[in-house]
Each structure stands twice: as structure tokens, then as C-alpha cells.
N, C-alpha and C. Protein backbone atom coordinates (compact mmCIF):
# COMPACT_ATOMS: atom_id res chain seq x y z
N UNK A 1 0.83 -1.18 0.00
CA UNK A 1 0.00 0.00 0.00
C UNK A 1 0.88 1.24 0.00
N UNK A 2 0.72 2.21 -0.86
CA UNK A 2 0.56 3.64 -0.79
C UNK A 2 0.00 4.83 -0.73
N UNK A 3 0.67 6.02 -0.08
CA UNK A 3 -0.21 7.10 -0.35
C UNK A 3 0.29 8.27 -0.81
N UNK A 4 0.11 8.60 -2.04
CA UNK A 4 0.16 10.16 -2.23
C UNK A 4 -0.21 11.02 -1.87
N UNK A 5 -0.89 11.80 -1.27
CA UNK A 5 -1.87 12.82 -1.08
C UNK A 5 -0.98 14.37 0.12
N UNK A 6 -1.26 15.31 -0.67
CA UNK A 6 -0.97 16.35 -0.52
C UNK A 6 -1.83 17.85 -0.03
N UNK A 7 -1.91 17.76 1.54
CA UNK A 7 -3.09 18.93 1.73
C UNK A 7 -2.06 20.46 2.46
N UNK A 8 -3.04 21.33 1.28
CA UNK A 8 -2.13 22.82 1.46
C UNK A 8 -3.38 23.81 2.38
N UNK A 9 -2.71 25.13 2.50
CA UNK A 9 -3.36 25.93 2.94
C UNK A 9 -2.44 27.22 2.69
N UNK A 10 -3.05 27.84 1.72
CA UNK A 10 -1.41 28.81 1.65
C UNK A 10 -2.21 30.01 0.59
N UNK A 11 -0.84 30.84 0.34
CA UNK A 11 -1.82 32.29 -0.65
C UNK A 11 -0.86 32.06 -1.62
N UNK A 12 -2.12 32.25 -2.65
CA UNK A 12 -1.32 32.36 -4.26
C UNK A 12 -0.03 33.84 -4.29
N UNK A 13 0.82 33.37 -5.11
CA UNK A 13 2.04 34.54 -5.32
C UNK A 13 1.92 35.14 -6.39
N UNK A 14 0.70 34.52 -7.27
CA UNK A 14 0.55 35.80 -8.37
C UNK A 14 -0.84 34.79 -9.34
N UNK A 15 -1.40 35.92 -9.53
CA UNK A 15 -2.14 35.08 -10.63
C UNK A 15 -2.47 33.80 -11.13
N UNK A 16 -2.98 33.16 -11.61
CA UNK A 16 -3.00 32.30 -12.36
C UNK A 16 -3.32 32.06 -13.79
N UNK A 17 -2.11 31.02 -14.06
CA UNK A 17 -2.20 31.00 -15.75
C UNK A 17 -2.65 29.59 -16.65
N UNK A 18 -3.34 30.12 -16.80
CA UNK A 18 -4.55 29.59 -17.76
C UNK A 18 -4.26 29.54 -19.27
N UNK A 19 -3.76 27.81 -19.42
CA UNK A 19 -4.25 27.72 -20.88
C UNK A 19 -4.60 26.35 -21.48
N UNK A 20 -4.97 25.84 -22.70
CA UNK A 20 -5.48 24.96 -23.21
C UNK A 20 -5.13 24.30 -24.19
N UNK A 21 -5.72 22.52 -23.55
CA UNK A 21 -4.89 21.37 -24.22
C UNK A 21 -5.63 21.74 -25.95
N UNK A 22 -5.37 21.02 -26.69
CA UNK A 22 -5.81 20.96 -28.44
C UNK A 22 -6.63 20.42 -28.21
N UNK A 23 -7.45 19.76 -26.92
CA UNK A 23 -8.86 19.18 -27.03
C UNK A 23 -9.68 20.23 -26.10
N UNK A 24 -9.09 21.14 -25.88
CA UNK A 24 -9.90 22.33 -24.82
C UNK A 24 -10.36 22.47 -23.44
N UNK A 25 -9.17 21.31 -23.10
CA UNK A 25 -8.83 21.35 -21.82
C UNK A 25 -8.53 22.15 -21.19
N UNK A 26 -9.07 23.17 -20.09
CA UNK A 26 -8.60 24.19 -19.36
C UNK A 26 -7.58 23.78 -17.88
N UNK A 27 -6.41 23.68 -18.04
CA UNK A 27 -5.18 23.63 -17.10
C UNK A 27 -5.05 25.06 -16.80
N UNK A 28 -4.87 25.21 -15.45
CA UNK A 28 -4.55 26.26 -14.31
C UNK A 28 -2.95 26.14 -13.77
N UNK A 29 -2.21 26.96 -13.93
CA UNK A 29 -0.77 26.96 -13.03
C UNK A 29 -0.60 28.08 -11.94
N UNK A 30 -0.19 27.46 -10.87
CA UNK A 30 -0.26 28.85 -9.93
C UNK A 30 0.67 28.16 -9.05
N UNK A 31 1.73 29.32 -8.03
CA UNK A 31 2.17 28.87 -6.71
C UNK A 31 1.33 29.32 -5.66
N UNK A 32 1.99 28.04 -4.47
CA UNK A 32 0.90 28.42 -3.42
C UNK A 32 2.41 28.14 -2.05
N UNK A 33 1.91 29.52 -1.44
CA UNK A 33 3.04 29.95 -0.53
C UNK A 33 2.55 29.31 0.74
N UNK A 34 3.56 28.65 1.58
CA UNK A 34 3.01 28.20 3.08
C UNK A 34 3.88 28.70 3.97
N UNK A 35 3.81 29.04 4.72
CA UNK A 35 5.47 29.24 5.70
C UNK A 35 4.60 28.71 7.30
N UNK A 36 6.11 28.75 8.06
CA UNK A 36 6.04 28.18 9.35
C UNK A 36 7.07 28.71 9.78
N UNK A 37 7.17 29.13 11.53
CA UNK A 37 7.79 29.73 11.94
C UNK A 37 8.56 28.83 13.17
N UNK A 38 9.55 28.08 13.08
CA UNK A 38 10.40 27.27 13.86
C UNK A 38 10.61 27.96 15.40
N UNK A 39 10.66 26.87 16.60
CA UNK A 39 10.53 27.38 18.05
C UNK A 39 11.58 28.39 18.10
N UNK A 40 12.76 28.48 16.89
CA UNK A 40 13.79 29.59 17.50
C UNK A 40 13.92 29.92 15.97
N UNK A 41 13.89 30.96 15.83
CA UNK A 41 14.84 31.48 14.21
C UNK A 41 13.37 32.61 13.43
N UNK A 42 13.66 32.44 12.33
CA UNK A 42 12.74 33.34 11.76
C UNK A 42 11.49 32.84 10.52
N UNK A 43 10.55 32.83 10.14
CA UNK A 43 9.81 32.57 9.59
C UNK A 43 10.43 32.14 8.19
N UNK A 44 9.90 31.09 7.78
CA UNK A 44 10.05 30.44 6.86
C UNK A 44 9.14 30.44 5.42
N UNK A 45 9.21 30.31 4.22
CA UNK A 45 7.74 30.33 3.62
C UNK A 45 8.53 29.55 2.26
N UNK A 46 7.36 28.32 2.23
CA UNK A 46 8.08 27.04 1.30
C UNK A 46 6.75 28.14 -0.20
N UNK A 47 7.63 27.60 -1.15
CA UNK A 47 6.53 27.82 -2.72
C UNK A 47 6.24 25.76 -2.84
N UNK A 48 4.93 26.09 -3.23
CA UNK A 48 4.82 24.82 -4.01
C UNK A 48 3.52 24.93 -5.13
N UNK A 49 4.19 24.55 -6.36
CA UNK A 49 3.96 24.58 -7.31
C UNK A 49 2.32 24.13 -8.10
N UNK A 50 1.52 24.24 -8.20
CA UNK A 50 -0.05 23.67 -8.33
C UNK A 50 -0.39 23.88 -9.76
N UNK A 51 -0.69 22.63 -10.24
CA UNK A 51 -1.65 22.47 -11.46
C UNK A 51 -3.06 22.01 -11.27
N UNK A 52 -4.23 22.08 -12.18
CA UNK A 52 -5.56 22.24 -11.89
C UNK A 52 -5.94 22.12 -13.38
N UNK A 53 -6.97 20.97 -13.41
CA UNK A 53 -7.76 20.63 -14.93
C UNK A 53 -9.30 21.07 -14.59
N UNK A 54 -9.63 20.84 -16.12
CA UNK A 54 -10.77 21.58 -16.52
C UNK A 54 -11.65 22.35 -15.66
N UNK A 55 -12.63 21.89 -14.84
CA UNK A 55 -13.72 23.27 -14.29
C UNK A 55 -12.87 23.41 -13.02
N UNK A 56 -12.23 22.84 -12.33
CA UNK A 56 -11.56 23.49 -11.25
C UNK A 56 -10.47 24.34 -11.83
N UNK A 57 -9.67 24.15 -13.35
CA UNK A 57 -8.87 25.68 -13.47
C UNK A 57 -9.60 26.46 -13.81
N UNK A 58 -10.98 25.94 -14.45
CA UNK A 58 -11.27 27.40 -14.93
C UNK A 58 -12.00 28.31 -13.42
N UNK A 59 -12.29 27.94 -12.61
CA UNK A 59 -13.04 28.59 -11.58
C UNK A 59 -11.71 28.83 -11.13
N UNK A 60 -10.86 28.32 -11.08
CA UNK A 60 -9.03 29.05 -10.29
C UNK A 60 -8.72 30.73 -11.21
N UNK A 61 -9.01 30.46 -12.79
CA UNK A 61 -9.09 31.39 -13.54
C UNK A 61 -9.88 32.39 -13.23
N UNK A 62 -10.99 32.01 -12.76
CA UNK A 62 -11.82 33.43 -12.29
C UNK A 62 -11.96 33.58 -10.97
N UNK A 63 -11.71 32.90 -10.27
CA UNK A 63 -11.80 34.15 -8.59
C UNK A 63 -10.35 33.58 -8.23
N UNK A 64 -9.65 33.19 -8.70
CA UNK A 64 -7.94 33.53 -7.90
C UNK A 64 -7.02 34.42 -8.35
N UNK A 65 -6.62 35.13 -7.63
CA UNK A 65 -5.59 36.28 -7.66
C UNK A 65 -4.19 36.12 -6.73
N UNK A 66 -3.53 36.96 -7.27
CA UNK A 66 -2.08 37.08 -6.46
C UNK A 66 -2.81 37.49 -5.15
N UNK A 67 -2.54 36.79 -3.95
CA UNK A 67 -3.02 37.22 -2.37
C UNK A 67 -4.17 36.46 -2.17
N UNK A 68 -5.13 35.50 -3.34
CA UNK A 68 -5.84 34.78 -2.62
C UNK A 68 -5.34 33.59 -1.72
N UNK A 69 -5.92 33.18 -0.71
CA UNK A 69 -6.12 32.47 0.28
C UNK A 69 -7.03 31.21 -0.08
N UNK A 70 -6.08 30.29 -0.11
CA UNK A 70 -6.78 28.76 -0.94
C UNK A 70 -6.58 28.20 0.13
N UNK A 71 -7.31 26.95 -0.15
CA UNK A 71 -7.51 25.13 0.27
C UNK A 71 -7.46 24.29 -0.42
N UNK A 72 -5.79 23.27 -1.09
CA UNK A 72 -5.76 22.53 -2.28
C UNK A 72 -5.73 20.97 -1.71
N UNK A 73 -5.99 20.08 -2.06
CA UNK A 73 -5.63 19.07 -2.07
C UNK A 73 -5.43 17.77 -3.28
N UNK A 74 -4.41 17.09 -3.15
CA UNK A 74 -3.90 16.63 -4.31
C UNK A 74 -2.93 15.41 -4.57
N UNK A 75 -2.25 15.62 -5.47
CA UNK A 75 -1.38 14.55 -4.72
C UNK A 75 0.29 14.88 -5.85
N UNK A 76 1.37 14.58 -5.31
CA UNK A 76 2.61 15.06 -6.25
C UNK A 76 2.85 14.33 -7.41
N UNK A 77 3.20 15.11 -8.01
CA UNK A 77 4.02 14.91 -9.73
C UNK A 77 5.12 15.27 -9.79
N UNK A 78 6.02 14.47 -10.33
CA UNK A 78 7.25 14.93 -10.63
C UNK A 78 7.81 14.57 -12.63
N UNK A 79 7.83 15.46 -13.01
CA UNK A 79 7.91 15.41 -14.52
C UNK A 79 9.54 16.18 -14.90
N UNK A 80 10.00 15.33 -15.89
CA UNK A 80 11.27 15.82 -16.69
C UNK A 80 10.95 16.00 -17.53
N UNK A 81 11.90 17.14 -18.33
CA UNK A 81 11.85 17.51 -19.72
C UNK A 81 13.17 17.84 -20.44
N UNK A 82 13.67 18.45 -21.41
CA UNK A 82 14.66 19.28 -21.73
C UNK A 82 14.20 20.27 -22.10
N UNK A 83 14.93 21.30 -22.24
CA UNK A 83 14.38 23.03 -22.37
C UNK A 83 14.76 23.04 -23.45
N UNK A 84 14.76 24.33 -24.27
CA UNK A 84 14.82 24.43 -25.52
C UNK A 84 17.08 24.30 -26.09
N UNK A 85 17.37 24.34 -25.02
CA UNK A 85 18.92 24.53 -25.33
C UNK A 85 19.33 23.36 -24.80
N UNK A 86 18.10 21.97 -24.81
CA UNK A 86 18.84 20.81 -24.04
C UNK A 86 18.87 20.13 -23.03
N UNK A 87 18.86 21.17 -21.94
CA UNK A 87 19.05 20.82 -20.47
C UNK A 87 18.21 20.08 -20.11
N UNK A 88 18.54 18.89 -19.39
CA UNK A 88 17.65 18.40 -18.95
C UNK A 88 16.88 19.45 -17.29
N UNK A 89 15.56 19.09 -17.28
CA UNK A 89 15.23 20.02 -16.43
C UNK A 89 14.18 19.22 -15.79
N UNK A 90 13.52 19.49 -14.48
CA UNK A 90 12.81 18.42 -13.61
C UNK A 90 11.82 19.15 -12.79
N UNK A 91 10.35 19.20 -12.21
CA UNK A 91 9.64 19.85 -11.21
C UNK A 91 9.11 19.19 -10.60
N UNK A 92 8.63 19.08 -9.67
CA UNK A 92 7.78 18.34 -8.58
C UNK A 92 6.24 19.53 -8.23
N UNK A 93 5.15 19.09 -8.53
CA UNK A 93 4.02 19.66 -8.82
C UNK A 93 2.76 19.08 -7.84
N UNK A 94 1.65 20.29 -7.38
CA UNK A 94 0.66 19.43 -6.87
C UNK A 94 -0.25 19.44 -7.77
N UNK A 95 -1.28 18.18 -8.16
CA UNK A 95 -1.88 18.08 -8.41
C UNK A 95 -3.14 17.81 -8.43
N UNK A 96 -3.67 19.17 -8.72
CA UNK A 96 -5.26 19.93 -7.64
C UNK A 96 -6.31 18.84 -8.15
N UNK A 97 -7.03 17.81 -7.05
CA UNK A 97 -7.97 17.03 -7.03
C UNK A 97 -9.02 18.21 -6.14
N UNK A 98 -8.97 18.66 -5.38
CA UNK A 98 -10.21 19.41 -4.67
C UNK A 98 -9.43 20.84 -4.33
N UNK A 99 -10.05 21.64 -4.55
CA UNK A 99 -9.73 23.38 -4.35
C UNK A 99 -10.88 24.02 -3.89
N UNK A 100 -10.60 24.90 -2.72
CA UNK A 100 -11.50 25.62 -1.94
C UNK A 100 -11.18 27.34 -1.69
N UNK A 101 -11.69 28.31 -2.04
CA UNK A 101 -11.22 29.32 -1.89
C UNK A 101 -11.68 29.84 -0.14
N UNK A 102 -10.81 29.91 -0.02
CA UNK A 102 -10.65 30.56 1.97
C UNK A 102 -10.43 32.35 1.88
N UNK A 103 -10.26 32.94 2.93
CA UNK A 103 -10.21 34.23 3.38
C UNK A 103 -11.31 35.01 3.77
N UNK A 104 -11.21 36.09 3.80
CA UNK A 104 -12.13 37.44 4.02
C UNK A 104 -13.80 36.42 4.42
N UNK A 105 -14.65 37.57 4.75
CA UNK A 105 -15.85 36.66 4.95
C UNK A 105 -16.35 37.31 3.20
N UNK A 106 -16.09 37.85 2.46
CA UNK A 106 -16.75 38.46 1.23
C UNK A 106 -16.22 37.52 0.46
N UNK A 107 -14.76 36.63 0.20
CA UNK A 107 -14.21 36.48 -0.59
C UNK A 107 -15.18 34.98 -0.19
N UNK A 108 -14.97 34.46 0.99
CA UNK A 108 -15.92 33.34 1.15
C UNK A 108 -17.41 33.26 0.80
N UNK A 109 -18.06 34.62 0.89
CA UNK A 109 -18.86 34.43 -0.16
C UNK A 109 -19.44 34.20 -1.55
N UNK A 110 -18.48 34.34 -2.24
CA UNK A 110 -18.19 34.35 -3.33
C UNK A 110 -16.96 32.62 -3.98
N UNK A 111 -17.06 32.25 -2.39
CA UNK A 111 -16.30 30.81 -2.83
C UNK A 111 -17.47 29.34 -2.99
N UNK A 112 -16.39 28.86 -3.91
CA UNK A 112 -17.05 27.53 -4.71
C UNK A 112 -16.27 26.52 -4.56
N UNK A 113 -16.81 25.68 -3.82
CA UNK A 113 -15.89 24.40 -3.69
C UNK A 113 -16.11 23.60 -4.74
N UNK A 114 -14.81 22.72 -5.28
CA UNK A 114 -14.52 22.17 -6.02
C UNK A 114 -14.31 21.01 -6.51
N UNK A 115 -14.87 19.73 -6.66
CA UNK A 115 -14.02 18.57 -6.85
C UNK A 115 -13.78 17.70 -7.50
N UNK A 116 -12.23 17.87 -8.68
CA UNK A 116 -12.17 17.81 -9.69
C UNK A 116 -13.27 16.42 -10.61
N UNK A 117 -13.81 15.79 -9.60
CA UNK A 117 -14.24 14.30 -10.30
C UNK A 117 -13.63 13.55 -11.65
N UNK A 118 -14.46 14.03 -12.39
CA UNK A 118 -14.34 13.37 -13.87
C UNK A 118 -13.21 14.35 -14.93
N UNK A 119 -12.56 15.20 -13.73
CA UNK A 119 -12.08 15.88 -14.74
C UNK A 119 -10.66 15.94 -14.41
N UNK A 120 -10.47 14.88 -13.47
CA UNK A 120 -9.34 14.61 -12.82
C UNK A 120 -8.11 14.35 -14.18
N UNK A 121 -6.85 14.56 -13.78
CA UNK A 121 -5.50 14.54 -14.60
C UNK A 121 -5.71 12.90 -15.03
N UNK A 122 -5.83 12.11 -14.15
CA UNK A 122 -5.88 11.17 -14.49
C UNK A 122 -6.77 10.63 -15.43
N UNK A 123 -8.23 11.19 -16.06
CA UNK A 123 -8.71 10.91 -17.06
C UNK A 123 -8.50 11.35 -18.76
N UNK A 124 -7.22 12.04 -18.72
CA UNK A 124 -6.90 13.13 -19.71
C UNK A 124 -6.52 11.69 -20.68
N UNK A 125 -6.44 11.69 -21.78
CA UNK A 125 -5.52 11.26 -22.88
C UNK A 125 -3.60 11.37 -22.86
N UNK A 126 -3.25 10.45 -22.60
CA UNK A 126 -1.70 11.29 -22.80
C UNK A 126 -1.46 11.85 -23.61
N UNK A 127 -1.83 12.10 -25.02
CA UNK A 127 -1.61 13.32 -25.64
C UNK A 127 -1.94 14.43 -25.62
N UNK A 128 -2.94 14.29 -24.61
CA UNK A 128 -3.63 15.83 -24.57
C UNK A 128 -2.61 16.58 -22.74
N UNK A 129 -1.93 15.39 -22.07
CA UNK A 129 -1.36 16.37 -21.60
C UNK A 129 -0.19 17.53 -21.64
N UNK A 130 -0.35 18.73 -21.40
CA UNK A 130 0.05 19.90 -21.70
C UNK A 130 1.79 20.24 -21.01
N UNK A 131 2.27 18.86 -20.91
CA UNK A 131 3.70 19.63 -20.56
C UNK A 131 4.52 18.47 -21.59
């Protein structure tokens, strides 16, 4: 037995970017900042990296901003590639199964919970995925 699963709580560092597979798949990319502050020293704040398919990016596309205040859960990816000059190059990614928008009591009004179901990464085509 294993388990993947990955639960955040953290604020986006900028925007999110939104674009689409050749079958019109809507993928979401965004970081999501966490920090923690150790019994002695100074505050810490990890980035970790978040992808998001169809109606959960596109609802990431319209109410997330640089400074929103999320709830992701998911589980990690780690993908290689080479860049355009070669290099081999490598990321470790979460991959948004349920997203919840948190903060303000206004911004919570305006939040929609999410869960990716049928539109999970795992039902994509491998050709249609986008990295």
C-alpha cells in the first residue's frame, strides 16, 4: 500500500495562468506559498507549485488572484523535460484534485468548492497532456 496525497493551505504569489490542451482542456498553473515559523529562528515560507484541470482551473481562472487564500488538495508529480537549449530540467508539482477558496468573509462568499471528479488529470488522454 501507498499514499500520495498532498493537503495545502497557503496564498497564491501571483495570478494564475490559464491555458489549453488541443482538445480544450482548461489547465490552471499557480504557486501556493506556506510558511512556518520554527521554536527559535525566523519565519520560513516554502513555494509549491499547483496544477488544476478543466472546471476546477477554470473557476481558479476566475476568482484567484495574487493574495488569494486557498484550500488545495492533491497529490505530487514529478515530470522531466529538456528546455529548448537541451538541459535536462525536472519539477515536482501538486496536483489539484479538490480546491476551496478561503479568506475574508466576502471572498468566502463568493467561494465555490470544487471537486475535480471526472475531470481529474488522471482521465486526460496522454496526448492531450500539456507539458
Amino acid at each position: 500500500m501507498s499514499v500520495n496525497k498532498v493537503i495545502l493551505i497557503g496564498r497564491l504569489g501571483r495570478d494564475p495562468e490559464i491555458r489549453y490542451t488541443p482538445s480544450g482542456t482548461a489547465v490552471a498553473n499557480f504557486s501556493v506559498a506556506t510558511s512556518f515559523k520554527p521554536k527559535e529562528g525566523e519565519e520560513k515560507t516554502e513555494w509549491h507549485r499547483c496544477v488544476a484541470f478543466g472546471r476546477t482551473a477554470e473557476v481558479c481562472g476566475q476568482y484567484l488572484h495574487k493574495g488569494s487564500q486557498v484550500y488545495v488538495e492533491g497529490r505530487l508529480q514529478t515530470r522531466d523535460w529538456e528546455d529548448k537549449d537541451g538541459n535536462k530540467r525536472s519539477t515536482t508539482e501538486v496536483l489539484i484534485e479538490r480546491m476551496q477558496m478561503l479568506g475574508s468573509k466576502g471572498e468566502r462568499d463568493q467561494a465555490i468548492a470544487v471537486n475535480n471528479g471526472e475531470d481529474a488529470f488522471n482521465k486526460l488522454p496522454d496526448d492531450d497532456v500539456p507539458f
